[in-house]
Protein backbone atom coordinates (compact mmCIF):
# COMPACT_ATOMS: atom_id res chain seq x y z
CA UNK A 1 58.19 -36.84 -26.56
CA UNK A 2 54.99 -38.84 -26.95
CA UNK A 3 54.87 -39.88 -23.28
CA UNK A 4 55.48 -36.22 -22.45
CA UNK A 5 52.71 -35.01 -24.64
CA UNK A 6 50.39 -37.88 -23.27
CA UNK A 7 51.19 -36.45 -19.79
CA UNK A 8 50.45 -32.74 -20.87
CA UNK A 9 46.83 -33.70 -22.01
CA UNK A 10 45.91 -36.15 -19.23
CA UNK A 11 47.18 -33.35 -16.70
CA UNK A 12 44.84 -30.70 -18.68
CA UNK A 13 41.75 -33.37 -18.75
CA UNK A 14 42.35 -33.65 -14.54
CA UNK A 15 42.37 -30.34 -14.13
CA UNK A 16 39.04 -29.35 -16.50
CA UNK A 17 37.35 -32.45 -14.77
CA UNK A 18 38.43 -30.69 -11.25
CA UNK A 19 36.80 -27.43 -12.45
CA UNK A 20 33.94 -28.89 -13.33
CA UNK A 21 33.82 -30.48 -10.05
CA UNK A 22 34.49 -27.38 -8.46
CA UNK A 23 31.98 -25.35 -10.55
CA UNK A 24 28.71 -27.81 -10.46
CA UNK A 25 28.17 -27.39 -6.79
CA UNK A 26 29.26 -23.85 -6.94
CA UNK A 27 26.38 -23.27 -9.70
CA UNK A 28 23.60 -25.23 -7.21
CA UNK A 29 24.36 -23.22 -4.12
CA UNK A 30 24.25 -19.90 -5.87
CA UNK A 31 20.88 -19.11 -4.69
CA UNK A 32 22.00 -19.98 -0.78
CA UNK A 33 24.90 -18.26 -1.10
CA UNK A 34 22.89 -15.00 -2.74
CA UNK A 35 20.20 -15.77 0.43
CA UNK A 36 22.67 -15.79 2.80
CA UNK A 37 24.53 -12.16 1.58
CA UNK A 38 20.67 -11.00 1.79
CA UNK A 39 20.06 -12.07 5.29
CA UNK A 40 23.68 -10.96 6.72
CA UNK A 41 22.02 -7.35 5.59
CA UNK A 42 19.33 -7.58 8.05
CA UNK A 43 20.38 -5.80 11.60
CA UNK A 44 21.32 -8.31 14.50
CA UNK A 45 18.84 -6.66 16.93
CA UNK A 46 15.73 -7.72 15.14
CA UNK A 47 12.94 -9.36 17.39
CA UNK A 48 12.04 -11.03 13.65
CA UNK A 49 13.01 -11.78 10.25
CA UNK A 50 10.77 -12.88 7.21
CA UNK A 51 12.14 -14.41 4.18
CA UNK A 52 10.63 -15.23 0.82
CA UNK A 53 12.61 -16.41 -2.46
CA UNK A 54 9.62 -15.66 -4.73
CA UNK A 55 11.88 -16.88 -7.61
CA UNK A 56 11.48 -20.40 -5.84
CA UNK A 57 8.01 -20.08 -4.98
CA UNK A 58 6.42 -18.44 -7.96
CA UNK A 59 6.76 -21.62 -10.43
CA UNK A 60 4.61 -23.62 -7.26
CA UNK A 61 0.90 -24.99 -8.10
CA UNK A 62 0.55 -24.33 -4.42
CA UNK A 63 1.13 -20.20 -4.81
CA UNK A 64 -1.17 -20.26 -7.76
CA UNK A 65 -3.90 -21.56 -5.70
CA UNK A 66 -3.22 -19.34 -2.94
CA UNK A 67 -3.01 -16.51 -5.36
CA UNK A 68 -6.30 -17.60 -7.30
CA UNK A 69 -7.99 -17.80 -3.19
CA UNK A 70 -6.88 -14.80 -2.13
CA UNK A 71 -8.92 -11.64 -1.92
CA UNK A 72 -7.60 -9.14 -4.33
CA UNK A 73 -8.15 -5.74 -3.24
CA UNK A 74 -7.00 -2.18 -5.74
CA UNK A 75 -3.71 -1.07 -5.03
CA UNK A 76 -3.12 1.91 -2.82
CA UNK A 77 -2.39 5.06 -4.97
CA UNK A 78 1.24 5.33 -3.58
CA UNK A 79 1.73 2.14 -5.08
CA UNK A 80 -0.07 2.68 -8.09
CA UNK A 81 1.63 5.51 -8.85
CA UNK A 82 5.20 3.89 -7.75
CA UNK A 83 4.43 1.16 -10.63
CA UNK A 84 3.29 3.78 -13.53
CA UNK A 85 6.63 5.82 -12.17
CA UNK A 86 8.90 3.44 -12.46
CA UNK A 87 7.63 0.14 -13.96
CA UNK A 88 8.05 -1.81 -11.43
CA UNK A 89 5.70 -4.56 -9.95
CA UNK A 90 6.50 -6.65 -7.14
CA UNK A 91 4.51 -9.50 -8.62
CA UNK A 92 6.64 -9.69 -11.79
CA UNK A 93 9.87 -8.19 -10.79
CA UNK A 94 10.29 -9.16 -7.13
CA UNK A 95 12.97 -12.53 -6.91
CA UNK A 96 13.34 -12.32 -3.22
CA UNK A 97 12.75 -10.53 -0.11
CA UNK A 98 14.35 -10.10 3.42
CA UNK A 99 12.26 -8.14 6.15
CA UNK A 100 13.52 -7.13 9.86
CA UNK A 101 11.42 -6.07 12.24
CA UNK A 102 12.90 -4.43 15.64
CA UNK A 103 10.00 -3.24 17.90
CA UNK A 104 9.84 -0.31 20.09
CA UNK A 105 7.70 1.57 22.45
CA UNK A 106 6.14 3.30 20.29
CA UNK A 107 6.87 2.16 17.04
CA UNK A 108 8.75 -0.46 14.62
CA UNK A 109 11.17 0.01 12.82
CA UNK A 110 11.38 -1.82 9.59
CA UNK A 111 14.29 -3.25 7.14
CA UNK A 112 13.88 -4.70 4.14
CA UNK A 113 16.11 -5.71 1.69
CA UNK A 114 15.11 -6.58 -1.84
CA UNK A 115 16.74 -8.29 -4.75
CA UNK A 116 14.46 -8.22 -8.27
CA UNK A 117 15.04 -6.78 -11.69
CA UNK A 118 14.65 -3.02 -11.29
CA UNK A 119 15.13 0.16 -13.59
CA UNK A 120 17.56 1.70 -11.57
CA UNK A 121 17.54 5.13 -13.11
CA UNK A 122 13.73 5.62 -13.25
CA UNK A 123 13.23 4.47 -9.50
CA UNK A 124 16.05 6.70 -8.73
CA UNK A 125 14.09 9.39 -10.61
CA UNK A 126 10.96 8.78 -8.92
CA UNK A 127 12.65 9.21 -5.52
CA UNK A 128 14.61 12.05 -6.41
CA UNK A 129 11.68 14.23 -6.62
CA UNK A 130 10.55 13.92 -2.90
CA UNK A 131 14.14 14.21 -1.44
CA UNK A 132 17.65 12.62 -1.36
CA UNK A 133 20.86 12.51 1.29
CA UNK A 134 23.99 11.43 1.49
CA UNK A 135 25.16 8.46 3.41
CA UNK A 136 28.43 8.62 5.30
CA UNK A 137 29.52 5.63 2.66
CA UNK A 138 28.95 7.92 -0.41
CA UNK A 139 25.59 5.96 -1.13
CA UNK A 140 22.63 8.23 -2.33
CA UNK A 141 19.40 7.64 0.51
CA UNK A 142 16.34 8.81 -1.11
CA UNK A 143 13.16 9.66 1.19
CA UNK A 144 9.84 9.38 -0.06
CA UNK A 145 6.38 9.69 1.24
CA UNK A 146 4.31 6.54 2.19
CA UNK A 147 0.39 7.13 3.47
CA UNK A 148 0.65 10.69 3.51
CA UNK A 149 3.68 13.67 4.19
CA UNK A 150 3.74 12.61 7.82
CA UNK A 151 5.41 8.84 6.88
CA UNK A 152 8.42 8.38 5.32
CA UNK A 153 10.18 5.53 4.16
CA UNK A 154 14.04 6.27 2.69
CA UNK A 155 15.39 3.75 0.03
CA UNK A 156 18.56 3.13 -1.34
CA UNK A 157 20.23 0.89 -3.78
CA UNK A 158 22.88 -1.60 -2.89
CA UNK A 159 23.70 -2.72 -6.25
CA UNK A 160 21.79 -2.64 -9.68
CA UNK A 161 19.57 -5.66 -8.64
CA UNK A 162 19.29 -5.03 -5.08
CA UNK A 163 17.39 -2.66 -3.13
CA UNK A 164 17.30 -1.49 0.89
CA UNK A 165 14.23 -0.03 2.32
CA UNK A 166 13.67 1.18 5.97
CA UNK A 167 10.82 3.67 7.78
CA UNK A 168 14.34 4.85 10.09
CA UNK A 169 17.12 6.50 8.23
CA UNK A 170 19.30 5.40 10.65
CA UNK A 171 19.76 1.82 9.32
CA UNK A 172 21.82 3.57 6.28
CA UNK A 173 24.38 4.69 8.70
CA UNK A 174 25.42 1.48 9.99
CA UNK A 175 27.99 -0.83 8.16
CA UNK A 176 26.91 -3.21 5.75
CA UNK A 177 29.03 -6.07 6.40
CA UNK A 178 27.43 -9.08 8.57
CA UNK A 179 25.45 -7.34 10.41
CA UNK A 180 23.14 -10.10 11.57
CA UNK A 181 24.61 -11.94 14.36
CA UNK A 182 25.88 -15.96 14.93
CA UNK A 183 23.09 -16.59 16.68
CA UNK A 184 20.87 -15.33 13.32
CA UNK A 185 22.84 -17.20 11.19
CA UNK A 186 22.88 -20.22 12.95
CA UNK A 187 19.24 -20.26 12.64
CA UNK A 188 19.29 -18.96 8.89
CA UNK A 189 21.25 -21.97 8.07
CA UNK A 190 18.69 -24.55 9.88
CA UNK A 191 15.99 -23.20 7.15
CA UNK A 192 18.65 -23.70 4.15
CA UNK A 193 16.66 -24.65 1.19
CA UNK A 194 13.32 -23.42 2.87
CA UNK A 195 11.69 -20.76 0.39
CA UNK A 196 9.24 -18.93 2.64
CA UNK A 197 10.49 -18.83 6.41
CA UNK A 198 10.16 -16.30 9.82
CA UNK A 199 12.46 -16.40 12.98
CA UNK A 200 11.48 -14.74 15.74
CA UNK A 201 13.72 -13.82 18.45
CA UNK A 202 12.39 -13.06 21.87
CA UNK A 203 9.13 -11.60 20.38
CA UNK A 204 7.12 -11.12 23.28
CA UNK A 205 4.61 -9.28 21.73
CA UNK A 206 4.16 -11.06 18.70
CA UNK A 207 3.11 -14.34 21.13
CA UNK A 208 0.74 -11.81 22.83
CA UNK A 209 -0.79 -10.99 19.36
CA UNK A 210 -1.13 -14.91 19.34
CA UNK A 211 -2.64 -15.44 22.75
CA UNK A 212 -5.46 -13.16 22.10
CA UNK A 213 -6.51 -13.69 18.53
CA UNK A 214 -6.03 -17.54 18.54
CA UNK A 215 -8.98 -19.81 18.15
CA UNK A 216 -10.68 -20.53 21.00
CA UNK A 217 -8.81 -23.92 21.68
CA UNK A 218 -5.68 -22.16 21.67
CA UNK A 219 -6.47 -19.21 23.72
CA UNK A 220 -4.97 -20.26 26.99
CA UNK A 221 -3.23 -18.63 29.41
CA UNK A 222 -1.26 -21.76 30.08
CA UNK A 223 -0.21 -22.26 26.71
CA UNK A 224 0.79 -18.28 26.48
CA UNK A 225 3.30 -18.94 29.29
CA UNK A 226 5.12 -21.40 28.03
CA UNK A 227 5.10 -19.41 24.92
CA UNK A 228 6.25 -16.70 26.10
CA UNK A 229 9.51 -18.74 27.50
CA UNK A 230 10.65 -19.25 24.08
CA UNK A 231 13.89 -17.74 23.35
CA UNK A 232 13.77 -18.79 18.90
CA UNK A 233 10.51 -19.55 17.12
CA UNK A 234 10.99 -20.63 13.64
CA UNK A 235 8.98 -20.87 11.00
CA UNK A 236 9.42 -22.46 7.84
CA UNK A 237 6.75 -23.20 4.80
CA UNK A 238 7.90 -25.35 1.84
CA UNK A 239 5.75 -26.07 -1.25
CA UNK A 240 4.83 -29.96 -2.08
CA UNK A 241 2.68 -30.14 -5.63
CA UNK A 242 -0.51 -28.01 -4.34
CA UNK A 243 0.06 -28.11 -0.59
CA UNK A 244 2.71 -26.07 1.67
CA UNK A 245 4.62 -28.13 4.09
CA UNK A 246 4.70 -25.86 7.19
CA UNK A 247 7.52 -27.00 10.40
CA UNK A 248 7.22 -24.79 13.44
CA UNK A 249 10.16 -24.80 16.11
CA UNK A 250 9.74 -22.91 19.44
CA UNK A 251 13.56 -23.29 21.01
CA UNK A 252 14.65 -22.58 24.85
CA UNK A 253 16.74 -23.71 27.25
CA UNK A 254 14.39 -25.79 29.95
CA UNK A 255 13.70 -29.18 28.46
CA UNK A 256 10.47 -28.92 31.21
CA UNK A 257 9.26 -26.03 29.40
CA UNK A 258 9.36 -27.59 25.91
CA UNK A 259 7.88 -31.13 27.01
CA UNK A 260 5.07 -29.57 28.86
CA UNK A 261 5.05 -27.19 25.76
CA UNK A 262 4.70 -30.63 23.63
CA UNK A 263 2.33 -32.56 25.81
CA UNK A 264 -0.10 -29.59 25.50
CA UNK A 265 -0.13 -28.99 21.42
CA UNK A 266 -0.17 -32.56 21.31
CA UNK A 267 -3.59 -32.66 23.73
CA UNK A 268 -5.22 -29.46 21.45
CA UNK A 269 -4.96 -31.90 18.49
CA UNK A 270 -6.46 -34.43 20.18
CA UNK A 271 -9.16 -32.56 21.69
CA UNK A 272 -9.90 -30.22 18.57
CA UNK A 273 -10.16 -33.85 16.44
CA UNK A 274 -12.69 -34.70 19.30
CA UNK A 275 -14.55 -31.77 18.56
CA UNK A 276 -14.90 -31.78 15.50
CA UNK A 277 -16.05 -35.80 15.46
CA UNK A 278 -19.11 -34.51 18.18
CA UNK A 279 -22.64 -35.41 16.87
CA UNK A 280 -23.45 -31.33 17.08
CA UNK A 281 -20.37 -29.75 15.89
CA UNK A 282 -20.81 -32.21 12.60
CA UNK A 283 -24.18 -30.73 12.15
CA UNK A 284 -23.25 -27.34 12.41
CA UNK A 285 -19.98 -27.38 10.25
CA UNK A 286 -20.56 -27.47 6.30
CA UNK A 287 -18.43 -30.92 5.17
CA UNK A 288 -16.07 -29.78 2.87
CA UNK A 289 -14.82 -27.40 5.56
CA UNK A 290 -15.33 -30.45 8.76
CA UNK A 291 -12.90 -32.52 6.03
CA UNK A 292 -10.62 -29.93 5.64
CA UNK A 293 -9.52 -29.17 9.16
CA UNK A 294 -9.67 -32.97 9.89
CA UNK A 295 -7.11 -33.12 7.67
CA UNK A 296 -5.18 -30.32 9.11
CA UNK A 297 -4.91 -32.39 12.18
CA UNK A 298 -4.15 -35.74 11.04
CA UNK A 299 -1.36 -34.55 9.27
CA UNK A 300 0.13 -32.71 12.04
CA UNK A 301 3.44 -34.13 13.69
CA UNK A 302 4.93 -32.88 16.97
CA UNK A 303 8.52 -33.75 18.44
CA UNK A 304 11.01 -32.88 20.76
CA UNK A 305 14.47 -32.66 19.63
CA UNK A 306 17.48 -32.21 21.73
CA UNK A 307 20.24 -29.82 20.28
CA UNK A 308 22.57 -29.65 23.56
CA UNK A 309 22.84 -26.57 24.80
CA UNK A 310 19.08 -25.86 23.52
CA UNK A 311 15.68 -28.00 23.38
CA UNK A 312 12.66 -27.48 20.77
CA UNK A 313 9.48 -28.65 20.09
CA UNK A 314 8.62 -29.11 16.54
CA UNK A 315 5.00 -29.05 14.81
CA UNK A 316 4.78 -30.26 11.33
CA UNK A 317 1.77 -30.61 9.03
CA UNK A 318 0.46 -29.21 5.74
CA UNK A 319 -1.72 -26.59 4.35
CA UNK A 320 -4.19 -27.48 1.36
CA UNK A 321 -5.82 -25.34 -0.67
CA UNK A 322 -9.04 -27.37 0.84
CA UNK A 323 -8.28 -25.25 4.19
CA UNK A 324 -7.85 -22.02 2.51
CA UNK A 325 -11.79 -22.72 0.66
CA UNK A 326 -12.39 -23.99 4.23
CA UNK A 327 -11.71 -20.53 5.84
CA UNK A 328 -13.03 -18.36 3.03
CA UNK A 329 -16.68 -20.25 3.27
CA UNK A 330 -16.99 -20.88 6.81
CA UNK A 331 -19.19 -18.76 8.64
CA UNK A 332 -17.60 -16.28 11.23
CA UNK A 333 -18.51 -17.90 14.36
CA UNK A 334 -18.00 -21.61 13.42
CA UNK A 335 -15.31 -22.82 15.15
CA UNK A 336 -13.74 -26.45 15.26
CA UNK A 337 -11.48 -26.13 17.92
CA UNK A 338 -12.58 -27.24 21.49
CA UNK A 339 -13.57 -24.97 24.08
CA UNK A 340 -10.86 -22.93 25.59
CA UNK A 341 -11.41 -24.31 29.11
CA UNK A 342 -10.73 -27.84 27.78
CA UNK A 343 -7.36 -26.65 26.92
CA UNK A 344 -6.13 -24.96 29.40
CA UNK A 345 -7.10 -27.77 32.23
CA UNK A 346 -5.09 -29.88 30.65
CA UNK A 347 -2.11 -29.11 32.39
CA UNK A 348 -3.67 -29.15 35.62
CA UNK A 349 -5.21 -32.50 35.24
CA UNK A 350 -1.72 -33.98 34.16
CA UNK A 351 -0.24 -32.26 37.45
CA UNK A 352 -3.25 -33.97 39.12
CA UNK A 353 -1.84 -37.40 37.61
CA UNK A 354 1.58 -36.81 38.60
């Protein structure tokens, strides 16, 4: 009987000690499992996805000094009036967001899906009064005005803490369930852990946004070419004490493209750390701000990584809140970065070598 009852409690202890197994590294992947329901939500034909978890970030030194650097300008009335409506404020009650963006011809259109603490029955309230429809799910789509009667974006809620927001009514029609593709996911999972991330997909005019409103250093047609061969671009920011850890990966499927694509980032570091040594540009720079992008480009790190089927070339280095003083004091016209022709012969002279 005793050996019996010894048997009973030791079979009890292994199976509370294999529930606490099982339930400790449930409890630590919550959040990623939470982040990854978001991000199935967002449509698989998106040319890009951004990604906070505010809940994650808030608590950083490195968001309060961005927050404390950055210009704060008065809330447009819409919003204003959103907030006394409803009580809600995206500063306090926002825990994480998921954007999609799927360019057009003529337009964008525009997912997001939020989770956050929200009065449900006051925001419902608020959008009640401009207009509401019926999904072909049963969910209620309310349609309210943003910037004016002509714009409209339509809202609805997914569950008490979770909210889905698009300018196109037609995103309420589709099916809920894992909507983002493999291919998404595959690259969700790569930024695991990563707080504040974007993935681009075949964003063609998102690099041409880059081409022409890049310093001058990096305003080369070269460089805007092999850009523009890119199939992924990733980017990831994590916070370190008061500085953000930022990784960029630009992915294809011609290892040429990606070590030419290396060689030259690695030559505008070199070059723009050049510059910014020269007698003249030291003269005309303020210090603090010469320091701070000096820093910018000792830290930065650029690789070339093999995943099989793909190649990438990866830039890593940080942001300081010295950089962010840097760009709010420096003068319009200064900048550290060498001239654009330097750049873009690069390429040709290591042709010329070849």
């Amino acid at each position: 009987m005793r050996s019996q009852k010894s048997l009973l409690l030791l079979a009890i202890g292994l199976c509370l000690l294999a529930a606490s197994f099982a339930f400790f590294p449930w409890r630590s992947s919550d959040s990623q499992v939470v982040r990854e329901r978001m991000l199935e939500l967002t449509p698989a034909d998106s040319n890009a996805v951004i990604f906070i978890d505010l809940a994650q970030f808030r608590p950083s030194p490195f968001l309060l000094q961005l927050l404390a650097w950055a210009p704060h300008a008065p809330p447009e009335s819409d919003y204003a009036q959103f907030v006394e409506s409803t009580g809600f404020d995206y500063e306090r009650d926002l825990d994480r967001l998921a954007i999609s963006i799927f360019r057009e011809a003529s337009s964008s259109r525009v997912v997001a899906i939020a989770d956050g603490r929200f009065d449900r029955k006051k925001i419902e309230a608020y959008g009640a009064k401009f207009g509401a429809l019926k999904s072909s799910s049963g969910k209620t789509i309310y349609a309210v005005p943003v910037g004016g009667p002509s714009r409209t974006a339509f809202f609805s809620f997914l569950r008490n803490d979770r909210v889905a927001w698009s300018n196109n009514a037609s995103y309420f029609a589709e099916p809920r369930a894992a909507v983002s593709s493999a291919d998404w996911r595959e690259h969700f999972l790569r930024l695991a852990g990563t707080p504040v991330f974007a993935v681009l997909h075949e964003d063609s005019d998102a690099l041409g946004d880059f081409a022409q409103h890049a310093p001058g250093g990096l305003r080369s047609p070269q460089l805007a070419s092999l850009l523009s061969q890119l199939q992924w671009i990733s980017i990831g920011g994590k916070p370190e004490g008061n500085l953000l850890r930022v990784v960029i990966d630009g992915e294809c499927f011609s290892e040429e493209t990606v070590h030419r694509l290396k060689e030259m980032l690695g030559g505008i570091v070199v070059l723009a750390q050049m510059g910014l040594h020269d007698p003249k540009t030291s003269k005309q720079l303020d210090p603090a701000v010469r320091q701070a992008y000096l820093e910018l480009l000792q830290s930065a790190d650029i690789q070339q990584l093999d995943r099989g089927s793909s190649k990438s070339v990866r830039v890593i280095f940080d942001l300081t809140p010295k950089l962010f003083e840097a760009a709010r004091t420096a003068p319009a016209a200064a900048d550290p970065a060498p001239p654009a022709a330097a750049a873009s012969q690069q390429p040709a002279s290591r042709k010329h070598k070849k």
